[in-house]
N, C-alpha and C. Protein backbone atom coordinates (compact mmCIF):
# COMPACT_ATOMS: atom_id res chain seq x y z
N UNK A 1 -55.87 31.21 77.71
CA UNK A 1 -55.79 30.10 76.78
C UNK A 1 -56.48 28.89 77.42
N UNK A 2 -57.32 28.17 76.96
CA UNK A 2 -58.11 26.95 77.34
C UNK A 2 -56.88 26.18 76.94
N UNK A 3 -56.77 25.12 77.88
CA UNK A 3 -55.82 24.53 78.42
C UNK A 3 -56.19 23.00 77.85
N UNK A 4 -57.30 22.54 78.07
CA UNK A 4 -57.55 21.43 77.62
C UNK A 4 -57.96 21.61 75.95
N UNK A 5 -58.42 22.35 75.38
CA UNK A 5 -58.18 22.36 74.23
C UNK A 5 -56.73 22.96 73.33
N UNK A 6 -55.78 23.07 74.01
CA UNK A 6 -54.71 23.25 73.68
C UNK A 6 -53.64 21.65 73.59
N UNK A 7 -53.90 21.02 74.54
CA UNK A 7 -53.55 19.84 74.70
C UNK A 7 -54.12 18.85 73.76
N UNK A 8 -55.13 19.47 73.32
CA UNK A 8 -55.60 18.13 72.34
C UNK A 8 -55.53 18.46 71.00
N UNK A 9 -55.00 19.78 71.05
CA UNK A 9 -54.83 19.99 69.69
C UNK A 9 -53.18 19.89 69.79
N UNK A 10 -51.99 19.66 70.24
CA UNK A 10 -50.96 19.59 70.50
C UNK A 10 -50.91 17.67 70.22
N UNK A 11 -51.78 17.08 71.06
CA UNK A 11 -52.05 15.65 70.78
C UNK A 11 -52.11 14.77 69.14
N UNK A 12 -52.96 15.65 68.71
CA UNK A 12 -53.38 15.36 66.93
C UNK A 12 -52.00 15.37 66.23
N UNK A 13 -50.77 16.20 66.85
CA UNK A 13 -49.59 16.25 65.59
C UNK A 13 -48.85 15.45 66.63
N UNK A 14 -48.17 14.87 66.50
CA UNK A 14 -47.34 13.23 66.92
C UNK A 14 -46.08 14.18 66.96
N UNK A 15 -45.76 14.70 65.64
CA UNK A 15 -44.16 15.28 66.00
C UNK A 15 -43.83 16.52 66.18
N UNK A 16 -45.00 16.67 67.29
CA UNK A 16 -44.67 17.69 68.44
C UNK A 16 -44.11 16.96 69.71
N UNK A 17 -44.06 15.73 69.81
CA UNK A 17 -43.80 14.99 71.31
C UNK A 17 -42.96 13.65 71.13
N UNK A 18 -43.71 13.48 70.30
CA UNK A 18 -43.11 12.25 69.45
C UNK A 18 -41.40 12.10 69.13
N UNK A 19 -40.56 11.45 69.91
CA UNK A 19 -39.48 11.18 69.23
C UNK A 19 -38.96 10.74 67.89
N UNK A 20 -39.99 9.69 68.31
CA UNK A 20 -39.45 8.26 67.04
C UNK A 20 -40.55 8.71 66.02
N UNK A 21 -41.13 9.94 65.89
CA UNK A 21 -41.56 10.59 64.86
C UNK A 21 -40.75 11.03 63.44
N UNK A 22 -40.79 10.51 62.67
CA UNK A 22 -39.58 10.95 61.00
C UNK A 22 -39.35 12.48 61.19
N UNK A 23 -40.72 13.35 61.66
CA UNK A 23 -40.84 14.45 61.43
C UNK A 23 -40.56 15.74 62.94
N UNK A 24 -40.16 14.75 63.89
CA UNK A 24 -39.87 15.03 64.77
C UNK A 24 -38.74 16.53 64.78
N UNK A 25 -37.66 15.91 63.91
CA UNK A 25 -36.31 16.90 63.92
C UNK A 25 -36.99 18.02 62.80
N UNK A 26 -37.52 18.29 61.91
CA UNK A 26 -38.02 18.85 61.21
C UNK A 26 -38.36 20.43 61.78
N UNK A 27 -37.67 21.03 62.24
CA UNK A 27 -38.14 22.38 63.06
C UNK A 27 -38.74 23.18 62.49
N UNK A 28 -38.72 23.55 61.03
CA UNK A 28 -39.55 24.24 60.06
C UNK A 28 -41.12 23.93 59.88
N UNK A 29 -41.09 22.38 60.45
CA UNK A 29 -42.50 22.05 60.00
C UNK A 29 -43.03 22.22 61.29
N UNK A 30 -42.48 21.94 62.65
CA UNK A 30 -43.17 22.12 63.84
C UNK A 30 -43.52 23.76 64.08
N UNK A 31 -42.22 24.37 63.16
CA UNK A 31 -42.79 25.43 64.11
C UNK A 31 -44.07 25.96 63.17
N UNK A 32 -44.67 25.49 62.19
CA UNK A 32 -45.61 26.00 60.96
C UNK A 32 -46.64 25.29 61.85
N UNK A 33 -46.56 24.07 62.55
CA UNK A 33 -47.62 23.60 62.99
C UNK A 33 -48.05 24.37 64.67
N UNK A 34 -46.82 25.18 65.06
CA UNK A 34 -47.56 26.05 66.68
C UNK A 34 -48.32 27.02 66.13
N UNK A 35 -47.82 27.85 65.02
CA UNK A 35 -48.20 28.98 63.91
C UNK A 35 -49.43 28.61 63.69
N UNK A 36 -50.21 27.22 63.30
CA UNK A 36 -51.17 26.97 62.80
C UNK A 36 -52.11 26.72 64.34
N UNK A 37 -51.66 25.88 65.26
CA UNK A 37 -52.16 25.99 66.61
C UNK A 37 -52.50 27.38 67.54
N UNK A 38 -50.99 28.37 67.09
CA UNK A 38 -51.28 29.93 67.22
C UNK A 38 -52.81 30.36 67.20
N UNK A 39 -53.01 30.79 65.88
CA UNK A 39 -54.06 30.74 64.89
C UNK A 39 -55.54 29.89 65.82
N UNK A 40 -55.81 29.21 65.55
CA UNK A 40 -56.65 28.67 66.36
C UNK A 40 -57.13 28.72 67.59
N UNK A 41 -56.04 29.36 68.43
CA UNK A 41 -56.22 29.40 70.05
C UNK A 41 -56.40 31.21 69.83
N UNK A 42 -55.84 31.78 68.82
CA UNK A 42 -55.76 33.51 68.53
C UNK A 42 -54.40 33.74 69.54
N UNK A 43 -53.57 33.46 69.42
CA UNK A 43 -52.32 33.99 69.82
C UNK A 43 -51.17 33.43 69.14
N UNK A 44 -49.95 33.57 69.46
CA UNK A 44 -48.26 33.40 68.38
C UNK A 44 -48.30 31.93 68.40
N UNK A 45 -47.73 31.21 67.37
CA UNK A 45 -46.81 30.06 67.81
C UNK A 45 -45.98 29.67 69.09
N UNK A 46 -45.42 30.93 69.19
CA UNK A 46 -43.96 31.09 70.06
C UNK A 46 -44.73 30.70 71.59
N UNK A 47 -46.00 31.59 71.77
CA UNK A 47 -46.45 31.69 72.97
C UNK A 47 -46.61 29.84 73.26
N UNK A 48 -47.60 29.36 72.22
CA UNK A 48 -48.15 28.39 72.00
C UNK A 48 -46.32 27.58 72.58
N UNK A 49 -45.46 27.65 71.59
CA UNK A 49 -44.43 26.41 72.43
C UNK A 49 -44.06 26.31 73.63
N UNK A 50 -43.91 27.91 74.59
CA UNK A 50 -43.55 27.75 75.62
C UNK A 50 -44.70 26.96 76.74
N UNK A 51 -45.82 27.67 76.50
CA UNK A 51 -47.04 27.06 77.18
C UNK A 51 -46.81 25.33 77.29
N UNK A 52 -46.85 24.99 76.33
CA UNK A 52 -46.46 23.49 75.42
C UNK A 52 -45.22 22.76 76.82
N UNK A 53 -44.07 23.44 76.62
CA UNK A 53 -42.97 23.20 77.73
C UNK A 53 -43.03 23.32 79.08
N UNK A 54 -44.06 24.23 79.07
CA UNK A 54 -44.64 24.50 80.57
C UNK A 54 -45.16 22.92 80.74
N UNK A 55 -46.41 22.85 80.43
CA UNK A 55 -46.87 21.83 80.85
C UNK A 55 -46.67 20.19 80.56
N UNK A 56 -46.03 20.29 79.65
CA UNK A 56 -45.21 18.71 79.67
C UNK A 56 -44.16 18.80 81.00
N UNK A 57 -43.23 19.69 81.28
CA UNK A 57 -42.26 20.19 82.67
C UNK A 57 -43.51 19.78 83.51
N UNK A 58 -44.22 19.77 83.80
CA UNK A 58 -45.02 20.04 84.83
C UNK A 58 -45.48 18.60 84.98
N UNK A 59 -46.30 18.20 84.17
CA UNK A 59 -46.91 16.42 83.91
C UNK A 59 -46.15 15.65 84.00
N UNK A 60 -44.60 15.79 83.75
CA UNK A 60 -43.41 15.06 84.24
C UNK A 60 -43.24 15.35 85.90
N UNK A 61 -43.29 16.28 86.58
CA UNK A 61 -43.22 16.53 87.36
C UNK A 61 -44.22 15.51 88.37
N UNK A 62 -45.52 16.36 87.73
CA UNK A 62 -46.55 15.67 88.56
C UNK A 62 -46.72 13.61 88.58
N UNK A 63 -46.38 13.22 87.49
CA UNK A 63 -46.38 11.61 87.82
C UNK A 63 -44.82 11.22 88.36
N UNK A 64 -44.10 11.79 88.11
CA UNK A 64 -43.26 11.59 89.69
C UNK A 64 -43.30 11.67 90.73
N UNK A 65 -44.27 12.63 91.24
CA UNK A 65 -44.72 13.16 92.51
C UNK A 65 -45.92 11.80 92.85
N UNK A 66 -46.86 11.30 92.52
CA UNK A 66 -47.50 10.65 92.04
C UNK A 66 -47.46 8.91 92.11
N UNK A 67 -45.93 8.63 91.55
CA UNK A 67 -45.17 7.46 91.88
C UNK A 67 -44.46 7.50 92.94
N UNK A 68 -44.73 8.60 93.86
CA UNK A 68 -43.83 8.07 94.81
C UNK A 68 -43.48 6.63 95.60
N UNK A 69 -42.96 6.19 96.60
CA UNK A 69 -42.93 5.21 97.08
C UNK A 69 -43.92 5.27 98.31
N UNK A 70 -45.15 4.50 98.57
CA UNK A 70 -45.66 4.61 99.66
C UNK A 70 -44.52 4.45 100.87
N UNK A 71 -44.84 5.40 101.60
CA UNK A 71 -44.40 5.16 103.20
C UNK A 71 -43.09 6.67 103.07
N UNK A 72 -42.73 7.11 101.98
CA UNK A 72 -41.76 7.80 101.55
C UNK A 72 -41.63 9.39 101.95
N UNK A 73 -42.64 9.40 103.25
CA UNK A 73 -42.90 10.68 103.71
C UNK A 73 -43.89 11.98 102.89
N UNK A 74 -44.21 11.19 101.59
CA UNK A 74 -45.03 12.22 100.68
C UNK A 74 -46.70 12.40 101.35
N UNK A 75 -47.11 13.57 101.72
CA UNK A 75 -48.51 14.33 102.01
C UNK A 75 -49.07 13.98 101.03
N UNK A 76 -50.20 13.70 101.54
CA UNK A 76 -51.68 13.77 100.60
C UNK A 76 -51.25 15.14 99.71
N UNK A 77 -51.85 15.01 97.85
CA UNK A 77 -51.77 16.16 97.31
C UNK A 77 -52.87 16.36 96.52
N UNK A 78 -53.91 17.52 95.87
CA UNK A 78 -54.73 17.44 95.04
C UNK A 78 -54.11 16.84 94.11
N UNK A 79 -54.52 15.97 92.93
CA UNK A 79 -54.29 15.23 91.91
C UNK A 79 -53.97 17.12 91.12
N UNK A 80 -53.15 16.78 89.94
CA UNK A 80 -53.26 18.49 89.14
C UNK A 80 -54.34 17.99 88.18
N UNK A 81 -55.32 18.95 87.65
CA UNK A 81 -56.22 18.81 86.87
C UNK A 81 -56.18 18.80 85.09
N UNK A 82 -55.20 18.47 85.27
CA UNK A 82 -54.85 18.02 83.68
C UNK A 82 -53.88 17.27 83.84
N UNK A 83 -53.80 16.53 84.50
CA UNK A 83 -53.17 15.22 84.63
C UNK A 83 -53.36 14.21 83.49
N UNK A 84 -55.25 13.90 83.32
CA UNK A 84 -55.66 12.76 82.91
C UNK A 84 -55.71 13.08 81.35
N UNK A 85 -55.83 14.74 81.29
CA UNK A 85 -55.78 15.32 79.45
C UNK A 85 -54.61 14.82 78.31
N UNK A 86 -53.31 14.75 79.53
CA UNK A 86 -52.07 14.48 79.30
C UNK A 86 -51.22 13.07 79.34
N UNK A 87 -52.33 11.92 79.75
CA UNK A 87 -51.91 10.54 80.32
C UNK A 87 -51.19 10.40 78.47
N UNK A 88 -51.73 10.95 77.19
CA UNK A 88 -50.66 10.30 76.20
C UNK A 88 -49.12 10.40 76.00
N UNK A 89 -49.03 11.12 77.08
CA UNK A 89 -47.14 11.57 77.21
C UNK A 89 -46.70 10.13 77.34
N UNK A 90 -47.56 10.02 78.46
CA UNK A 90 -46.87 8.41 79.17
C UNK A 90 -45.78 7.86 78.59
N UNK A 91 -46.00 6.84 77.63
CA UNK A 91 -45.10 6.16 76.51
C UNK A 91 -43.62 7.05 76.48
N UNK A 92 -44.28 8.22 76.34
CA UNK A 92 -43.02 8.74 75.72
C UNK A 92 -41.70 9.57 77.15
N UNK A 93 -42.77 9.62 78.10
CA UNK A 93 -41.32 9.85 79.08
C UNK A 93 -40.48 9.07 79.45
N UNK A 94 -39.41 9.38 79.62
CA UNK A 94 -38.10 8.91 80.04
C UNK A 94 -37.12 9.14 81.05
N UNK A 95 -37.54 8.46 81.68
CA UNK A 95 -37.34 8.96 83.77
C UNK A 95 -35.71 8.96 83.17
N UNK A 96 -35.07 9.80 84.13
CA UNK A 96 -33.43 10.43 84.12
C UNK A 96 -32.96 9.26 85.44
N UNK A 97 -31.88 8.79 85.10
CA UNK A 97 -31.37 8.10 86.14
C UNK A 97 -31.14 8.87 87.67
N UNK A 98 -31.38 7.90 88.35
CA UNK A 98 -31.03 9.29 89.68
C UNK A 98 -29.82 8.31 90.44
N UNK A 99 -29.81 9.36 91.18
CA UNK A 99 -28.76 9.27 92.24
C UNK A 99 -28.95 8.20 93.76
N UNK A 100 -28.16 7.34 94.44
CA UNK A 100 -28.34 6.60 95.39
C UNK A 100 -28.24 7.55 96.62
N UNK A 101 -28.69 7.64 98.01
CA UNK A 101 -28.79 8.03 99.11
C UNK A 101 -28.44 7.22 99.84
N UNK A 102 -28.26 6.81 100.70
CA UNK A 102 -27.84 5.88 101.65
C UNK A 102 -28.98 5.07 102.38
N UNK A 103 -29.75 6.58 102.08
CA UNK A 103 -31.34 5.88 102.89
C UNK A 103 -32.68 5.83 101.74
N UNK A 104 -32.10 5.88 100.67
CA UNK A 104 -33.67 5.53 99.69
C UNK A 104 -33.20 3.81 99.05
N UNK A 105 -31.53 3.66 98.29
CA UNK A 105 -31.49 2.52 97.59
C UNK A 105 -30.92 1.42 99.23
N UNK A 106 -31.20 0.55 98.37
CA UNK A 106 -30.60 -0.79 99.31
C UNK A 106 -29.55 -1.20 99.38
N UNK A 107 -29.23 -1.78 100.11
CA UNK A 107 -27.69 -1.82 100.37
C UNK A 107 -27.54 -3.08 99.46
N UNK A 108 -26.46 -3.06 98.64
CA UNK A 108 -25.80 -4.32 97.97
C UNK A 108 -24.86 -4.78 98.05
N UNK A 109 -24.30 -6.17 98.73
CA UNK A 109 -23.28 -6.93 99.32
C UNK A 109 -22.29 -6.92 98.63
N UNK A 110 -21.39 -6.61 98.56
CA UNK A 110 -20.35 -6.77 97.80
C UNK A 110 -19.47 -7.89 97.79
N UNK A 111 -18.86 -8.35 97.22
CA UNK A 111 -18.32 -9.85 97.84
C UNK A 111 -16.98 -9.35 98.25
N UNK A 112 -16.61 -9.85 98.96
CA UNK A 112 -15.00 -9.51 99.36
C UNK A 112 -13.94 -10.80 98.84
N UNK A 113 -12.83 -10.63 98.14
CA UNK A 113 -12.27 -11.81 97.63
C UNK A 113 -11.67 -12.32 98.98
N UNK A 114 -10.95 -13.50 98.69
CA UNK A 114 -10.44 -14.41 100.40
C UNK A 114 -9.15 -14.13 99.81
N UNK A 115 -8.48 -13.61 101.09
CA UNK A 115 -7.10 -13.02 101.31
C UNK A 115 -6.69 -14.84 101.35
N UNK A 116 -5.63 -14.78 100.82
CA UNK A 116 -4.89 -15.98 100.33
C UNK A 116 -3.25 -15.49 100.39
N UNK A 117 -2.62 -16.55 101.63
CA UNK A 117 -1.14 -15.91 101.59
C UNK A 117 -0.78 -16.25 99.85
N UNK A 118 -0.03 -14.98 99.46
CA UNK A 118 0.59 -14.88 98.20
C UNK A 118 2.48 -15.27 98.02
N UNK A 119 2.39 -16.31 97.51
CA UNK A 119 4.09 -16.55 97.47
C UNK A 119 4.52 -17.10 96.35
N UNK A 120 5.02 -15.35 95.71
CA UNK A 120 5.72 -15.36 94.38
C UNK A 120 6.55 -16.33 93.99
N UNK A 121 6.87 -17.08 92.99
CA UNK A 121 7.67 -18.14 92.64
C UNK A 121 8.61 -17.80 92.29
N UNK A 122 9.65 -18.15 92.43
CA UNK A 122 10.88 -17.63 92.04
C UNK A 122 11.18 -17.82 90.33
N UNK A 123 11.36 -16.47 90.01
CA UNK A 123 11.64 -16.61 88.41
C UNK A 123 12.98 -16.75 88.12
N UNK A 124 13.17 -17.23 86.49
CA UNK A 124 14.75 -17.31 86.04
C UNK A 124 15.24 -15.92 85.50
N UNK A 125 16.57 -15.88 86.14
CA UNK A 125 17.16 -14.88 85.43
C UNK A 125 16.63 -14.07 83.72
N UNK A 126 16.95 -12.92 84.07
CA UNK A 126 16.47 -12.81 82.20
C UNK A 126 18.11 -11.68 81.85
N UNK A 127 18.58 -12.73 80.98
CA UNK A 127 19.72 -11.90 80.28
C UNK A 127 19.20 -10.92 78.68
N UNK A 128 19.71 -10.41 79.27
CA UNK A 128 19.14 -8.79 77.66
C UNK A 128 20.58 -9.06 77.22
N UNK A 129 20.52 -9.44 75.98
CA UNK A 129 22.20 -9.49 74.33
C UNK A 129 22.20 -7.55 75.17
N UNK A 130 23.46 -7.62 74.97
CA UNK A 130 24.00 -6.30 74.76
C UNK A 130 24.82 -6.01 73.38
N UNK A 131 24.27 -4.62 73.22
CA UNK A 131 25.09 -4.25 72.01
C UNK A 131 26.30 -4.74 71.61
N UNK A 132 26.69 -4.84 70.76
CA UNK A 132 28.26 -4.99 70.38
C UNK A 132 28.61 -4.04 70.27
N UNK A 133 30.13 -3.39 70.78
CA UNK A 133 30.82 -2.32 70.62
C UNK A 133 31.06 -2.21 69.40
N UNK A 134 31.41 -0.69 68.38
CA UNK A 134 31.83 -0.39 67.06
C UNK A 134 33.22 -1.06 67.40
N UNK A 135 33.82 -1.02 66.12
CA UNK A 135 34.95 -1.39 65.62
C UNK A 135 36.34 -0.33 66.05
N UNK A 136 35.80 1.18 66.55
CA UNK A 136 36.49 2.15 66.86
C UNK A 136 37.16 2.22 68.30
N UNK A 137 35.67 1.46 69.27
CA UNK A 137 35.65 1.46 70.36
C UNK A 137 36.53 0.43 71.07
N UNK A 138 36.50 -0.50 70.28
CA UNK A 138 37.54 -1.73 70.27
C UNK A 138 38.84 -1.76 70.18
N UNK A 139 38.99 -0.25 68.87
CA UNK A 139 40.73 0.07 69.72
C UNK A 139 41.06 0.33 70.44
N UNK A 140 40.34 1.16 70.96
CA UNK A 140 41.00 2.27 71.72
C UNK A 140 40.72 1.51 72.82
N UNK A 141 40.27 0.21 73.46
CA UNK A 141 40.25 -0.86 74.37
C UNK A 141 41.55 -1.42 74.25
N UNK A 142 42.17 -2.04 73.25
CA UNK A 142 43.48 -2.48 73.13
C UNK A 142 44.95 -2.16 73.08
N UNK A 143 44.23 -0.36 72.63
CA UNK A 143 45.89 -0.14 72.43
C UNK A 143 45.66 1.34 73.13
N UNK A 144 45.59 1.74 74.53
CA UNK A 144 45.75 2.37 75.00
C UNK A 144 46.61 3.49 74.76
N UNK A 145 46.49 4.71 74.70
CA UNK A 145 47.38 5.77 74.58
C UNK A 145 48.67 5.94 75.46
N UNK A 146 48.17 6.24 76.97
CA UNK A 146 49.60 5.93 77.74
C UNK A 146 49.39 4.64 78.32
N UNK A 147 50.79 4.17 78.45
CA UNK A 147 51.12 3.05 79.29
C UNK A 147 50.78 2.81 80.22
N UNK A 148 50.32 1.93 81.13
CA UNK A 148 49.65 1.22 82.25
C UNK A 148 50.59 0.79 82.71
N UNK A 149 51.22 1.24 84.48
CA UNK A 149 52.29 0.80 85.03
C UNK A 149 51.84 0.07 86.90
């Protein structure tokens, strides 16, 4: 499969890559449009999407590799040769948050609050109403069964 003419015919339909494409979610119509890209290159749709995933995986790959940070221990690398076929992704990637190391992010100060002796104020009592006893309970308070001697 010619590679650069696969890419530019992948380029021409927007909601193949395209998020904020209307036609983006539309899976019936994309997949009529690999079918029709199929066709043109002489092989499946199907083949045509994975190829498709291959190399967007890959062009993501490669301008990460690419951005590295000078000084970041990265070797000289051949540039990949469809790098520059593919610069219209650009816009549309969306770097994944990463993770801190101890030795890539910078250290950030945290403030520490000022220990301040703490001396609770003395609060007022708190009285809670208690129930009132039934009317039942109240006898049998007064008029005891046996005698109390």
């Amino acid at each position: 499969m010619n590679d650069e003419k696969f890419i530019s015919l992948v380029e021409a339909n927007k909601e193949l890559y395209d998020k904020a494409n209307p036609y983006y979610k539309f899976h019936g119509r994309k997949k009529s449009i690999w079918e029709q890209i199929g066709e043109e290159l002489h092989t499946s749709g199907e083949l045509c999407m994975r190829r498709w995933i291959a190399l967007r995986d890959r062009y993501g790959r490669e301008v990460r590799k690419s951005a590295a940070p000078s000084g970041s221990g990265a070797e000289y690398y051949k540039p990949w040769y469809l790098l520059e076929c593919m610069q219209f992704l650009k816009p549309h990637l969306i770097p994944r948050p990463t993770r801190c190391s101890q030795n890539v992010c910078p250290e950030v100060a945290v403030p520490t609050p000022e220990i301040v002796d703490f001396v609770p104020s003395p609060s007022p009592p708190i009285y809670v109403p208690l129930p009132s006893p039934s009317p039942s309970a109240t006898a049998c308070l007064d008029s005891p069964s046996t005698p109390i001697m």
